[in-house]
Structure formats: structure tokens, C-alpha cells
Protein backbone atom coordinates (compact mmCIF):
# COMPACT_ATOMS: atom_id res chain seq x y z
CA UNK A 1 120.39 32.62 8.89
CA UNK A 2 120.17 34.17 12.61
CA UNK A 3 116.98 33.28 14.73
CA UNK A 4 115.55 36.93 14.56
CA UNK A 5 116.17 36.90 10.55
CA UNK A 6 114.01 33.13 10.55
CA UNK A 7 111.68 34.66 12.76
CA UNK A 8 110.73 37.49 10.57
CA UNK A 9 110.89 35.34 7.14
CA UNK A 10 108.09 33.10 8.82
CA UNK A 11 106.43 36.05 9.95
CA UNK A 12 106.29 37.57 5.88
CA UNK A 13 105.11 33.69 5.11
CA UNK A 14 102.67 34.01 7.22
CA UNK A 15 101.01 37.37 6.00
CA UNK A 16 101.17 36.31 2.51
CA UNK A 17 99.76 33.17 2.85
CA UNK A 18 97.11 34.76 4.93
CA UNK A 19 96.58 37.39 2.11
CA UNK A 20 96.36 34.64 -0.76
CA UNK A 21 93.77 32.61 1.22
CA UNK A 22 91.75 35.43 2.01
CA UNK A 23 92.05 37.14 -1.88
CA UNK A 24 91.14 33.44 -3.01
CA UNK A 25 88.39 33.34 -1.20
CA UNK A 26 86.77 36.47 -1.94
CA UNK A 27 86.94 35.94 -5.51
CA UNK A 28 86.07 32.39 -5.83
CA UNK A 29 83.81 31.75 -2.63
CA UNK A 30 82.19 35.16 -1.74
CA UNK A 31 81.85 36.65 -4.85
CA UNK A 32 78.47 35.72 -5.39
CA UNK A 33 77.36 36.94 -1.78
CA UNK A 34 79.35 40.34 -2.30
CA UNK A 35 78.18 40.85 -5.67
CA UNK A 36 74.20 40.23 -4.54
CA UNK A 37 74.53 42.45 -1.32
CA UNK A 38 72.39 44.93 -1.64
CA UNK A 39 74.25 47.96 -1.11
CA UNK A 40 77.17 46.97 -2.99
CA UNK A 41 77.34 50.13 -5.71
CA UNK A 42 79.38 48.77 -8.05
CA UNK A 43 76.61 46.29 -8.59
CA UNK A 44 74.20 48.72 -8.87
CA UNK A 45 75.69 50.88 -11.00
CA UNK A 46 76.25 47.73 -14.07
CA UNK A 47 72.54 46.86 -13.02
CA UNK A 48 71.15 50.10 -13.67
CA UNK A 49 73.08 50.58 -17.28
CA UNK A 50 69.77 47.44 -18.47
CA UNK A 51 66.30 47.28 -18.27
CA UNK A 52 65.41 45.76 -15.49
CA UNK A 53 62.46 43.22 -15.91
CA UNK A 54 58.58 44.46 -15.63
CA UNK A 55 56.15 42.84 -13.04
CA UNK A 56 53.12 42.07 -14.69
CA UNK A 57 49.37 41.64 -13.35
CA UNK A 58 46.89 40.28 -15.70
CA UNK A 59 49.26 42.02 -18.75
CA UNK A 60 49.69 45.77 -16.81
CA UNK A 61 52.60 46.39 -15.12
CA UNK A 62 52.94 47.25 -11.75
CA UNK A 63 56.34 47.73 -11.70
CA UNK A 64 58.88 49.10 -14.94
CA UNK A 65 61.62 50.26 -16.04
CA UNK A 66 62.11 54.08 -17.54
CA UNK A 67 65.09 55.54 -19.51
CA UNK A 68 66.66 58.68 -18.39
CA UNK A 69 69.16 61.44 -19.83
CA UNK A 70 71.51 60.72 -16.92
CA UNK A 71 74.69 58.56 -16.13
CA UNK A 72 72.35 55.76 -14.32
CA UNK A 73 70.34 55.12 -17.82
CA UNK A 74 67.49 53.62 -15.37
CA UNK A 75 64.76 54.46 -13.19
CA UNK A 76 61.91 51.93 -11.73
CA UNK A 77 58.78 52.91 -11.92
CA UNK A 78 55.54 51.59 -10.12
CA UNK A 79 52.21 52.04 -11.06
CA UNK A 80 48.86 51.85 -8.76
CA UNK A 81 51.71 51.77 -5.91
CA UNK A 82 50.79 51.85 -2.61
CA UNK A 83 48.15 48.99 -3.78
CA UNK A 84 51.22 46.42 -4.77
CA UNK A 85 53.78 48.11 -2.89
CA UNK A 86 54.56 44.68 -0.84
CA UNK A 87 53.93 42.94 -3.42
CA UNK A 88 56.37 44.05 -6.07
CA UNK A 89 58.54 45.93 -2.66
CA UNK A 90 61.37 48.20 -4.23
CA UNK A 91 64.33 48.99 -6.36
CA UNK A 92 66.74 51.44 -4.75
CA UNK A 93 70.04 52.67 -6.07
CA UNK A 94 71.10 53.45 -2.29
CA UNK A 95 69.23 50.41 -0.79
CA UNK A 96 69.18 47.70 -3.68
CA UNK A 97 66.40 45.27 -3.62
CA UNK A 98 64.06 45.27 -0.65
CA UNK A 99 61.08 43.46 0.39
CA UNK A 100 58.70 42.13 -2.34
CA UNK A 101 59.65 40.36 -5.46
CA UNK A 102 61.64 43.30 -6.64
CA UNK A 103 64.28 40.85 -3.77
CA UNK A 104 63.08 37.97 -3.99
CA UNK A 105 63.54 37.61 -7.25
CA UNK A 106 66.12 40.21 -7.98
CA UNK A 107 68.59 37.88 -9.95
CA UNK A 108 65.32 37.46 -12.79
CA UNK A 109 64.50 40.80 -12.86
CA UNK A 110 67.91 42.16 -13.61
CA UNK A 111 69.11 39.56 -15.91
CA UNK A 112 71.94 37.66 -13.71
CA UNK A 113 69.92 34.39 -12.98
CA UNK A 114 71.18 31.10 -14.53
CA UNK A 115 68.28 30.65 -16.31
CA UNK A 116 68.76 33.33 -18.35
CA UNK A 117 72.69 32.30 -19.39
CA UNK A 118 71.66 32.03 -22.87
CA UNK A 119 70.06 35.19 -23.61
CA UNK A 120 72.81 36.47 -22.42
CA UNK A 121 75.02 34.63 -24.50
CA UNK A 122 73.27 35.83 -27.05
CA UNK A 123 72.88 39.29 -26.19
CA UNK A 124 76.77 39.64 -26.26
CA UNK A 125 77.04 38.31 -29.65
CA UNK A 126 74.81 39.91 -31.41
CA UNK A 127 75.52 43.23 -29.62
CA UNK A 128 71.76 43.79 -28.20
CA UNK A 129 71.71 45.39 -25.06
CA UNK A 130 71.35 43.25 -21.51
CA UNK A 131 67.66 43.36 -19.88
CA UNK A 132 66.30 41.41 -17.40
CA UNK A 133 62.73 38.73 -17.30
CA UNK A 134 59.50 39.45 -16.28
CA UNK A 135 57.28 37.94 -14.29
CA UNK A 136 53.31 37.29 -15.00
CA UNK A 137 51.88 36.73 -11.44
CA UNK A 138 48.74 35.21 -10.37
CA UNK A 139 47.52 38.43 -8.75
CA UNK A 140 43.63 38.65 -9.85
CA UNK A 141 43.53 42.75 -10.24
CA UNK A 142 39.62 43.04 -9.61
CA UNK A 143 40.18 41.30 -6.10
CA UNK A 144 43.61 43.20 -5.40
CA UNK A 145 41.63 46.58 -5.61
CA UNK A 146 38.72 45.18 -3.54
CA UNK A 147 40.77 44.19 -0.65
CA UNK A 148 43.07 47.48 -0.71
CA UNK A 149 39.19 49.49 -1.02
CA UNK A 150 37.66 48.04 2.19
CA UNK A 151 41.22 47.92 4.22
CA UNK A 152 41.59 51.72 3.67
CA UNK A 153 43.42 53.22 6.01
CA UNK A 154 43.11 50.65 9.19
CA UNK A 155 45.76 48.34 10.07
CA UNK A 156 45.72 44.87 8.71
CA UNK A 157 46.39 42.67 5.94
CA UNK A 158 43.90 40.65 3.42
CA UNK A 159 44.71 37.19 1.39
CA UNK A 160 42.90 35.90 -1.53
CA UNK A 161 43.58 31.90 -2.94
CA UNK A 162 42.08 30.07 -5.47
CA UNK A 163 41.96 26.43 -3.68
CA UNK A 164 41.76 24.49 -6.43
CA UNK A 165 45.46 25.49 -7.79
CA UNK A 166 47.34 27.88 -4.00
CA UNK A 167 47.43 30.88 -7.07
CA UNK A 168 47.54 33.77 -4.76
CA UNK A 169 44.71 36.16 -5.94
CA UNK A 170 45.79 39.17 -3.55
CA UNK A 171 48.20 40.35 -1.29
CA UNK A 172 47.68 43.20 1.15
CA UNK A 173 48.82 45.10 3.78
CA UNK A 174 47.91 47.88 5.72
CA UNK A 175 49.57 50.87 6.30
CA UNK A 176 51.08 50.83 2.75
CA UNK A 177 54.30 53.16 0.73
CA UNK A 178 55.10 53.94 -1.99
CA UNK A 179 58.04 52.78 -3.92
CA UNK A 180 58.65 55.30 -6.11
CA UNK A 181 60.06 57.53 -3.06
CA UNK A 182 62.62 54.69 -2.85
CA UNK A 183 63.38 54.13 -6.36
CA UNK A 184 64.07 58.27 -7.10
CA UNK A 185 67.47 59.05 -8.57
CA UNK A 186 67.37 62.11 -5.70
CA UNK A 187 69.22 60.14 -3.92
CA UNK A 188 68.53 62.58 -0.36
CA UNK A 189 65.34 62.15 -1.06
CA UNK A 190 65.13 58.38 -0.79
CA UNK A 191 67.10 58.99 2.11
CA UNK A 192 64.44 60.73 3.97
CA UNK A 193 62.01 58.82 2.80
CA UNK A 194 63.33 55.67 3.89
CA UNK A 195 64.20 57.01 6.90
CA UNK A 196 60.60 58.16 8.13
CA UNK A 197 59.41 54.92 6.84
CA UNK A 198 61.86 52.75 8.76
CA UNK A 199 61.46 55.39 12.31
CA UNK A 200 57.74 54.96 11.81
CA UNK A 201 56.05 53.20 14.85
CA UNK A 202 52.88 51.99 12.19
CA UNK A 203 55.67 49.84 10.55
CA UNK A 204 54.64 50.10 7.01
CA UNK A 205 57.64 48.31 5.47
CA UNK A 206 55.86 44.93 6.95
CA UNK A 207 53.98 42.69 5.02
CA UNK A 208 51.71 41.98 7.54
CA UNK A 209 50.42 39.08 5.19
CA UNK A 210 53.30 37.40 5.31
CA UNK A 211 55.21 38.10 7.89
CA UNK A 212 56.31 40.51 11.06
CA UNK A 213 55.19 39.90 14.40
CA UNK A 214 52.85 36.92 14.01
CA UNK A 215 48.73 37.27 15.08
CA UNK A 216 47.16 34.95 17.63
CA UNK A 217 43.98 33.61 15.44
CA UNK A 218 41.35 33.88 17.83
CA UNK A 219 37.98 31.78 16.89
CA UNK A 220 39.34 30.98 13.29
CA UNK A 221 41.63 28.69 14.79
CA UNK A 222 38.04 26.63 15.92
CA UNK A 223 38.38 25.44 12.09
CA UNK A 224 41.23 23.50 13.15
CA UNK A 225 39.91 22.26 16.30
CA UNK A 226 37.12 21.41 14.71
CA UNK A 227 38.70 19.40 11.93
CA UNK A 228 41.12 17.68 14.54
CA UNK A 229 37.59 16.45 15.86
CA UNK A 230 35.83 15.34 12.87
CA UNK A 231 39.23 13.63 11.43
CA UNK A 232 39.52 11.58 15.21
CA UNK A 233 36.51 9.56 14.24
CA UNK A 234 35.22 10.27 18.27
CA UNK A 235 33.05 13.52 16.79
CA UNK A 236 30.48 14.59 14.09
CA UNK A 237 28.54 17.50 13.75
CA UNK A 238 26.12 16.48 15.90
CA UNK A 239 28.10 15.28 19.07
CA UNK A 240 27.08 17.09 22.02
CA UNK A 241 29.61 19.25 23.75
CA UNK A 242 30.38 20.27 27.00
CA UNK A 243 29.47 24.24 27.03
CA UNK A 244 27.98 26.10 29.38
CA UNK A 245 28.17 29.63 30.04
CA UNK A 246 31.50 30.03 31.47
CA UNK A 247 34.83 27.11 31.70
CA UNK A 248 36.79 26.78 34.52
CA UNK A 249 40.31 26.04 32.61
CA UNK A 250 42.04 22.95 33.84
CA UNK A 251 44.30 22.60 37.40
CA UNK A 252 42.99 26.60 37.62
CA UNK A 253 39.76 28.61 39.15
CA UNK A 254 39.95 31.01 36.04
CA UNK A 255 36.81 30.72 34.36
CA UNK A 256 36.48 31.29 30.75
CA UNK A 257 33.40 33.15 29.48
CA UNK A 258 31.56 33.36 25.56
CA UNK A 259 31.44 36.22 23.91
CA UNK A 260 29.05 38.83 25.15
CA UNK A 261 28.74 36.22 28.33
CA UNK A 262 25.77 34.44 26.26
CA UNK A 263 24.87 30.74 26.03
CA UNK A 264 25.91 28.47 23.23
CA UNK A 265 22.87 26.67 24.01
CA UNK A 266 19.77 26.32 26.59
CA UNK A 267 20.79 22.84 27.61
CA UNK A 268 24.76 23.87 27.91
CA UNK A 269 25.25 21.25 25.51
CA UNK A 270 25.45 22.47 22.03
CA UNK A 271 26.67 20.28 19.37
CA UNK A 272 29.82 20.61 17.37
CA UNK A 273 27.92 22.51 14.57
CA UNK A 274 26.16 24.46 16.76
CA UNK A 275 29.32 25.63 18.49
CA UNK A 276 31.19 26.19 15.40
CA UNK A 277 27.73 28.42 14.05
CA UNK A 278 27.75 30.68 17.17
CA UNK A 279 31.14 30.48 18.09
CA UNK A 280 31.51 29.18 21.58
CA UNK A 281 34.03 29.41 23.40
CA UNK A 282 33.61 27.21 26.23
CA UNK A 283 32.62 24.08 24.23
CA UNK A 284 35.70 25.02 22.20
CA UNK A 285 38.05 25.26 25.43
CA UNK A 286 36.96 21.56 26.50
CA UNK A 287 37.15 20.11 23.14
CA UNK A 288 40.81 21.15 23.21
CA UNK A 289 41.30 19.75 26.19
CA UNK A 290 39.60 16.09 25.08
CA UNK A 291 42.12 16.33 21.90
CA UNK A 292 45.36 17.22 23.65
CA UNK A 293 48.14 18.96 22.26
CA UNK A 294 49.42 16.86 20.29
CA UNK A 295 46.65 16.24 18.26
CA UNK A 296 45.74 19.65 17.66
CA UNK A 297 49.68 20.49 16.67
CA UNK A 298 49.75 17.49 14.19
CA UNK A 299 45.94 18.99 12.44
CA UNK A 300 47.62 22.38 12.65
CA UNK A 301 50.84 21.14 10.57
CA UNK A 302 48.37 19.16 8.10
CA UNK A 303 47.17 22.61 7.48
CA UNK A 304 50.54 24.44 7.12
CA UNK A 305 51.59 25.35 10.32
CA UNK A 306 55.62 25.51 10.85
CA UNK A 307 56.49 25.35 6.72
CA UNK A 308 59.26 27.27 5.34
CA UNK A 309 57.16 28.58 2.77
CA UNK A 310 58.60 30.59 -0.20
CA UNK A 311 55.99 32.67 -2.58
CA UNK A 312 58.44 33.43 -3.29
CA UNK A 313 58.85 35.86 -0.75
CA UNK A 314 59.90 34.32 2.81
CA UNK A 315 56.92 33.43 4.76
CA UNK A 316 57.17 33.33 8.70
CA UNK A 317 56.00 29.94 10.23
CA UNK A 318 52.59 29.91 11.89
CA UNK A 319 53.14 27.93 15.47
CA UNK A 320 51.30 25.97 17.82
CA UNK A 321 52.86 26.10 21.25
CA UNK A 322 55.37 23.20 21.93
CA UNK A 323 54.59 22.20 25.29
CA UNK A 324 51.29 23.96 26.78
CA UNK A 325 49.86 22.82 30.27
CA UNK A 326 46.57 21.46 30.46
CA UNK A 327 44.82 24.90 31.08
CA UNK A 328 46.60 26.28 28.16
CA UNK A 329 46.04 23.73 25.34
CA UNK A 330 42.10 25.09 26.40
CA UNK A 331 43.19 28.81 25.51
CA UNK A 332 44.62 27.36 22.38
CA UNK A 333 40.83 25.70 21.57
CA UNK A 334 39.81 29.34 21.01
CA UNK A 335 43.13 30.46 19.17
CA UNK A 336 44.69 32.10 21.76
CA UNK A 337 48.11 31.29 24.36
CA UNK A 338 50.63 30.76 21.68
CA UNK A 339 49.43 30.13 18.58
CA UNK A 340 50.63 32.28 15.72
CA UNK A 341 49.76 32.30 12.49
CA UNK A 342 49.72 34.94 9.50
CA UNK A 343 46.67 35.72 7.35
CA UNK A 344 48.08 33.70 4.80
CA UNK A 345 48.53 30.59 6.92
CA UNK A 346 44.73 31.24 8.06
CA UNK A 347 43.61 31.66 4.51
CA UNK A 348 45.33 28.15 3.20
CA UNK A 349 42.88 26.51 6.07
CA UNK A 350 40.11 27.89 4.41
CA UNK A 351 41.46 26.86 1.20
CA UNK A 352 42.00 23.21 2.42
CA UNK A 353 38.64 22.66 3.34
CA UNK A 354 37.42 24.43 -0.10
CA UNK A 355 39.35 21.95 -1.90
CA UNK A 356 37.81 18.94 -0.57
CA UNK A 357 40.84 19.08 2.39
CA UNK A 358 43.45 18.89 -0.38
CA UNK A 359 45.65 22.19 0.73
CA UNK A 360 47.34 23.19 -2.54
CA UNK A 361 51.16 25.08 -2.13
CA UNK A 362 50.35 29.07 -2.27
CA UNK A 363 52.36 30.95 -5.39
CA UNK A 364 52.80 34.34 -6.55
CA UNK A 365 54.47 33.72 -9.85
CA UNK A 366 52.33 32.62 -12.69
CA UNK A 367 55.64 32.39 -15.44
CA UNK A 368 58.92 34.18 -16.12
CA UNK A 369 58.95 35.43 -19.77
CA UNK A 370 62.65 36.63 -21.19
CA UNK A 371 63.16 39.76 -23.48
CA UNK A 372 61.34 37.52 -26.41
CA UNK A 373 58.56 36.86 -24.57
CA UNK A 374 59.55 32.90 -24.12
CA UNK A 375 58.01 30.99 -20.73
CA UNK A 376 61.73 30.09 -19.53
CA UNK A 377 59.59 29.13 -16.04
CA UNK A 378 56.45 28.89 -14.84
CA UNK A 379 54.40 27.31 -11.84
CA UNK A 380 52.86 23.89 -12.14
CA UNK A 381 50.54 23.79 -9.22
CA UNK A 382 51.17 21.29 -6.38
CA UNK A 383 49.26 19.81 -3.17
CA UNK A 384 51.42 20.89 0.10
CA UNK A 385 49.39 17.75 1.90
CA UNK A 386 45.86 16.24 2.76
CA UNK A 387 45.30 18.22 5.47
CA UNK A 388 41.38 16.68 6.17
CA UNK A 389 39.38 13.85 4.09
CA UNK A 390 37.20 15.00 1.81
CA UNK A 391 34.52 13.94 4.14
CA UNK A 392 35.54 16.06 6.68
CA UNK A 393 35.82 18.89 4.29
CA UNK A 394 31.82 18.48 3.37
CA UNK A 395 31.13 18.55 6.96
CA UNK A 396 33.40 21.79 8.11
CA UNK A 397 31.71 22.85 4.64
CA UNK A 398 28.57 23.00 6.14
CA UNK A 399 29.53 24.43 9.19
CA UNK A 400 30.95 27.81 8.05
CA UNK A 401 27.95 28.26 5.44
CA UNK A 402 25.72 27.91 8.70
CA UNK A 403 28.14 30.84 10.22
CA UNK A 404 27.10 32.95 7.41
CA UNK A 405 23.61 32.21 6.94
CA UNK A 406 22.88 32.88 10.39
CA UNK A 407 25.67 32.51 12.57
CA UNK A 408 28.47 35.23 13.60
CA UNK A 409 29.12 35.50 9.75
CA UNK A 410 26.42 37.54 8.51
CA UNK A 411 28.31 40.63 7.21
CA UNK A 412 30.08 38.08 4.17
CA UNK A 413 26.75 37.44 2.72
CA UNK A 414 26.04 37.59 -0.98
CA UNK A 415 23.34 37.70 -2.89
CA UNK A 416 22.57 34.75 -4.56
CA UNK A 417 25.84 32.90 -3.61
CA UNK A 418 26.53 30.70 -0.55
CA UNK A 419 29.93 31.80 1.54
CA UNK A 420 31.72 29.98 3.89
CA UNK A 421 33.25 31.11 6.49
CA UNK A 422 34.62 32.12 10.17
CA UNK A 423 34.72 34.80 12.50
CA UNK A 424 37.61 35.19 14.71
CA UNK A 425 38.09 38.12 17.65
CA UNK A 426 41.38 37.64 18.89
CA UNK A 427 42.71 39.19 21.86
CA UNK A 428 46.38 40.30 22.37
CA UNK A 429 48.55 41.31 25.17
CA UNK A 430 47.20 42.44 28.57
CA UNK A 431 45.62 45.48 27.99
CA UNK A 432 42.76 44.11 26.30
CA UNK A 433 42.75 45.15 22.33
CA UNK A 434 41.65 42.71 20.11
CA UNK A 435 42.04 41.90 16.96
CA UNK A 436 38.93 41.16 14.09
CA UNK A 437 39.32 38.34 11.83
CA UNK A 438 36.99 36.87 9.09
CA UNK A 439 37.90 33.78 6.70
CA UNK A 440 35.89 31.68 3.94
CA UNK A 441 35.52 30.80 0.29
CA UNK A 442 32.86 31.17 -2.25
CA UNK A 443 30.73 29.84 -3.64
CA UNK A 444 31.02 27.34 -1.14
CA UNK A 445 29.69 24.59 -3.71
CA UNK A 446 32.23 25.36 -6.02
CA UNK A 447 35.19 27.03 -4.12
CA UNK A 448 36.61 29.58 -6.65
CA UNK A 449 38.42 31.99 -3.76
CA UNK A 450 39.18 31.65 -0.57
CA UNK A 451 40.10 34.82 1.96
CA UNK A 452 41.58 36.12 4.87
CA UNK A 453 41.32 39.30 6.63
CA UNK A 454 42.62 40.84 9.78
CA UNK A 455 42.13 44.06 10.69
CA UNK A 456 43.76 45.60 13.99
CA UNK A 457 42.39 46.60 17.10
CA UNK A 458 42.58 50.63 16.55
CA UNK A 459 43.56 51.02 20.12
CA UNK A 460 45.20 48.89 22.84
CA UNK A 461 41.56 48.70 24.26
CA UNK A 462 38.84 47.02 22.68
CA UNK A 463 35.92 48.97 21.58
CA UNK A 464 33.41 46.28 19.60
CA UNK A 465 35.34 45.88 16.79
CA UNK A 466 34.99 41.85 15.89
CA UNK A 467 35.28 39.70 12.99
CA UNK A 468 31.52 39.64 12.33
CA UNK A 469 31.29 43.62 12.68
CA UNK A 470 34.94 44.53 10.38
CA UNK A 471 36.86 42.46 8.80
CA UNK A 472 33.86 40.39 7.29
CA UNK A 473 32.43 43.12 4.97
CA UNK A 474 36.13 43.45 3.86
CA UNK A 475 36.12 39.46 2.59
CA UNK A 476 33.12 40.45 1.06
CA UNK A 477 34.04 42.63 -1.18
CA UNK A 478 37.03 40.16 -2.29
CA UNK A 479 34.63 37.60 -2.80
CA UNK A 480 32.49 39.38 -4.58
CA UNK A 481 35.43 40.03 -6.86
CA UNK A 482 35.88 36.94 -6.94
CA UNK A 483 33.21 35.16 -8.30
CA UNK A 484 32.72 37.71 -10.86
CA UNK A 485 32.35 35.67 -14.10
């Protein structure tokens, strides 16, 4: 054989080796991830010749399946839908499964997952036609509906827990869609539709509750500063703080005023309940400072903070910053600088302390239920860590019913039933909006709920709207759903 002829036989090796590696691994090795993509058609057209599985709340569906007279035998169909809409997210014939658990747990829903192997099995050999699980969640529908109510139309997002189990009572955000424009068989319809949702600057595809562009906390985050204190052994509730009318952050002249520019206290020297009650920022700027970073990052993780957290939707990390300066670990005091958290994140704090500092793992799921209506999973509830002692619990306890009673708080109260809680006014940027927070649980003697609510500063400049003034008459209403016998 001549050199040019050897040449051009290793050549034709070479391709066909190359072709059998890559056809062997595209059939045995990315199968699974080509089959799952969610735009793959040929998927999508077996999935929609079965029933894909109903998501239930409290027995109703939220989310079904439909027959139709046409060649895709399937439509989904979602009921009260702009109220669950990030919840139960969509099932598109163009787009596949997005956001929600219609993705997160697609494989259930249609019938592919492992667990469900031998209804399949069966299925085939007895000739009954494929259909996916169902899933029960923990959604309580009374509080769903009272968080969605007060929200309305203003940006934001509102959690609900039950501390004594991390069963995720609600689950909003604000602005909202609905998923039936995304499930349509008019298939240029979805197209628009998804187009004006994805162009649209309000971002309503987010789950704000979960994740997108993290919020800084603002005075909520004084829960955790406050805890970091107690849990030192150097502080109680009544240790005197350093807090005077303004703070002059450390190595700067920048002086840090309270809200409204009023005292904490005649003396300057209010004491840790008294700060957490009014909300004072300059005691809370030095107490950061006494702590340190450090301390405050490792109270922050005992509460949550950095877990990969599945609900099983994908929950973005809440952060402390990793290496503030002296004069910024102070701006962190009052939840500002770096820290990031989502509602949810600030809700488990508030479920934490509800639960005698035991901070339970936050689920969605309640049980999966195949075509017979057999459990083949459900969610045994499990503590994520000891995040304070139970001590320390009673005391922050204490604290936020004091915020309530007569504190920045006022706007949660209920008649008849003590609520804890916190008011937080965060700023953001450098055009001075702010955000209004509010977070508690009720009753506080016998924690049933615990909440979170943000809603967003309506314009990039701030124009009065805090915690105390907006976002706590929204917790109300949750708690009062709440603790509804």
C-alpha cells in the first residue's frame, strides 16, 4: 500500500471511530439529558399522548390535564391561575416544563420517574393507558388567597411556614401570569405570550420568593443580630447599648442616622429589647461591630443562609458578605451592604425562633399519589439545624411581640391573638427606593404560621412606604388565615 493510500485509510479510521464514539455516547450517556430537554418535540409529542399528573391543594387541583379532539390528545389546564402560577409554573408544548413544579418535578408528573417503573410495568401489560402522579402539596388554600388579596397588584412576594414541621403554607409573587397562555395548543399564541412575558421589564416569570435578584433585608436582619447576641452569652435583653441619635461607622466620618432621625432612647443607651422594639439603627450598627463578621455569618448560616435548598424548586442562597471592612460589617447590623436573602430565607428565621430555635427544612410536597391513588412518596419532616437555644428563642420571642404590641409592628395586630414579629425598611441602590418588609408568627405562644412579606419600593425614590406602614397589614391577613381553627 502507497503512503497517500495509508494516509487516507487512517483518515476513514479515524471518522468512523469518531462517529461510533460519538453515536455511543448519545444513546447511552446523553440520552437522558436529550430526552428531558425541554424543547425536545419528540418528547413532547409521546408526553402529551398521557395524562399528565394533577397538582393538588387541599384535594382541588390547581393544575390538570384535559382531553382534546386533536392529534396532541392533551391540554394542561390551571385553575385560580395567576394565584399558583409560580407555584405549579407551566406546561408548554413549544417550551416544555418551566418554572414551578410543573419542572421541577416534571419526570412525576408525566409518568417517566423511577419511582413509578412499576405502574408502568403494569400499565403495558394490562393495556391501560400511561398517566403520570400527582402531587398533594402543603399549600394551606385559605392563606394562599390571603397573601395573593393584600399583594394585589404591587411588586413583591409573601411566604407562609408552619415551624413546627418547614410545610410551606404559601407561595407568592408579585406581578403574576397566567399559565394557561403558555399551555394553549395555538401554538402562535403561546408564542406571543411568552414573548411579552419574557420582554417585560416587571419580570413576572420570577419567583420573587424564591429566587431572582436577591433583597437586602433591612431591619429584619436585627433578628439575627440580635440572636448572634443573646447566643454569645456577653448580652440579654436588658444589656445596655451604645445608641445615640446618629453612628459614625468605623475608620469613616459617615454618620449613620435612625429612622425618622429619632432617639432609641433619652439616655442614648437603650437596651437590646428596647432597640429591637423601636428598631434602632445605631445601637444595631455598633452591636455588629462588637460581634464581628464572623460571628454574625456563622448565626446567619445557623439560620439558613448559603443552603442549596430544593422545595423542590431551586432556591437561591441568601449571603452574608465574605470579607466586609469594619464600617461595613456596621451596615450589615441593620441588613444592609451585602446581605441577601429571599423572603423565604427571612421567613425560616422567623420560623426558627417560633420553634423554640429548632429551624425545620421548608417543603412544598406533602405526597406523590400514582394513578391508584397509592402514597409512592411523601415528606417526613426534618430539622435543617439548631439555629438558637430554646432560651434564646423565648427571649427574641418576647422581643418581636413587644414590636407588635407597641413597637414598629402595630399594623400585624390581631384581635385576641399575640403576633410576633419585625419590621424591616430596606434601602437599595443609590437612588434612594426602599424596600418594606414585615416578618412574624402567630400565636406567638403557640407558633402555628410563620410569614414573610416584601413589598417593593413603587418608585426608585422612597415615598414612606415601610414595613410597619405595607407589608405588615399584608402578614396580617396571612396570619389571620392562619390561625383560623
Amino acid at each position: 500500500m502507497n503512503t497517500p493510500i495509508r494516509r487516507l485509510a487512517y483518515v476513514v479510521i479515524a471518522m468512523f471511530t469518531s462517529l461510533l464514539l460519538a453515536t455511543t455516547w448519545i444513546q447511552f450517556v446523553s440520552a437522558d439529558d436529550l430526552r428531558e430537554r425541554p424543547g425536545n418535540r419528540r418528547t413532547l409529542i409521546d408526553a402529551y399522548s398521557r395524562e399528565r399528573g394533577a397538582i393538588l391543594v387541599d384535594g382541588t387541583a390547581i393544575a390538570r390535564s384535559e382531553r382534546t379532539d386533536t392529534d396532541l390528545e392533551w391540554v394542561r389546564r390551571y385553575d385560580q391561575a395567576t394565584r399558583y402560577a409560580h407555584v405549579t409554573g407551566y406546561w408548554s408544548f413549544t417550551y416544555g416544563a418551566g418554572l414551578g413544579l410543573e419542572r421541577a418535578r416534571n419526570a412525576v408528573l408525566a409518568g417517566t420517574d423511577d419511582s413509578l417503573f412499576y405502574q408502568r410495568l403494569v400499565d403495558v401489560v394490562t393495556g391501560r393507558p400511561p398517566q403520570g402522579a400527582s402531587l398533594e402539596l402543603t399549600i394551606d388554600p385559605e392563606v394562599q388567597a390571603a397573601a395573593a388579596d393584600a399583594l394585589g397588584d404591587r411588586r413583591g412576594a409573601a411566604v407562609a411556614i408552619d415551624p413546627r414541621t418547614g410545610a410551606i403554607l404559601a407561595m407568592v409573587s408579585r406581578p403574576s401570569f397566567d399559565p394557561n397562555a403558555l399551555s394553549s395548543h395555538q401554538l402562535s399564541a403561546v408564542d406571543d405570550a411568552y414573548a411579552r412575558l419574557t420582554q417585560d421589564p416587571e419580570q413576572p416569570l420570577v419567583n420573587r420568593a424564591i429566587a431572582g435578584d436577591l433583597y437586602p433585608p433591612g431591619s429584619t436582619y436585627k433578628l439575627v443580630v440580635a440572636a448572634a447576641a443573646l447566643e454569645s452569652g456577653d448580652y440579654d435583653a436588658d444589656t445596655e447599648l451604645e445608641g445615640g441619635l446618629t453612628y459614625t461607622l468605623p475608620g469613616t466620618e459617615t454618620s449613620l442616622p435612625n429612622f425618622g432621625g429619632a432617639a432609641c432612647d433619652p439616655e442614648g443607651r437603650p437596651t437590646l429589647a428596647r432597640s429591637v422594639q423601636v428598631s434602632c439603627n445605631t445601637s444595631f450598627a455598633w452591636l455588629a461591630d462588637q460581634l464581628g463578621a464572623d460571628a454574625l455569618r456563622e448565626q446567619s448560616e445557623r439560620f439558613g443562609f448559603g443552603q442549596q435548598l430544593e422545595v423542590p424548586m431551586t432556591v437561591t442562597p441568601s449571603s452574608y458578605p465574605e470579607d466586609p471592612d469594619d464600617a461595613q460589617v456596621a451596615l450589615t447590623g441593620i441588613g444592609q451592604h451585602e446581605v441577601r436573602v429571599t423572603p423565604l430565607q427571612v421567613a425560616m428565621v422567623s420560623a426558627a425562633i417560633a420553634n423554640d430555635g429548632e429551624l425545620m427544612t421548608p417543603y412544598l410536597v406533602e405526597a406523590v399519589r400514582n394513578r391508584d391513588l397509592e402514597v409512592i412518596e411523601d415528606t417526613d419532616p426534618r430539622t435543617m439545624s439548631r439555629s438558637v437555644s430554646a432560651e434564646t428563642a423565648d427571649t427574641l420571642t418576647d422581643m418581636m411581640v413587644s414590636v407588635v404590641e407597641s413597637g414598629s409592628g402595630t399594623g400585624a395586630q390581631l384581635p385576641g391573638v399575640d403576633v410576633a414579629g419585625k419590621t424591616g425598611t430596606a434601602e437599595y441602590g443609590a437612588s434612594g427606593g426602599a424596600h418594606a418588609w414585615f416578618t412574624g408568627f402567630a400565636p406567638a405562644d403557640d407558633p402555628r404560621i410563620a410569614v414573610a412579606v416584601i413589598v417593593e419600593s413603587a418608585t426608585d425614590n422612597w415615598t414612606g412606604e415601610t414595613g410597619g406602614l405595607v407589608a405588615a397589614p399584608v402578614a396580617r391577613a396571612m396570619l389571620e388565615a392562619g390561625v383560623q381553627p
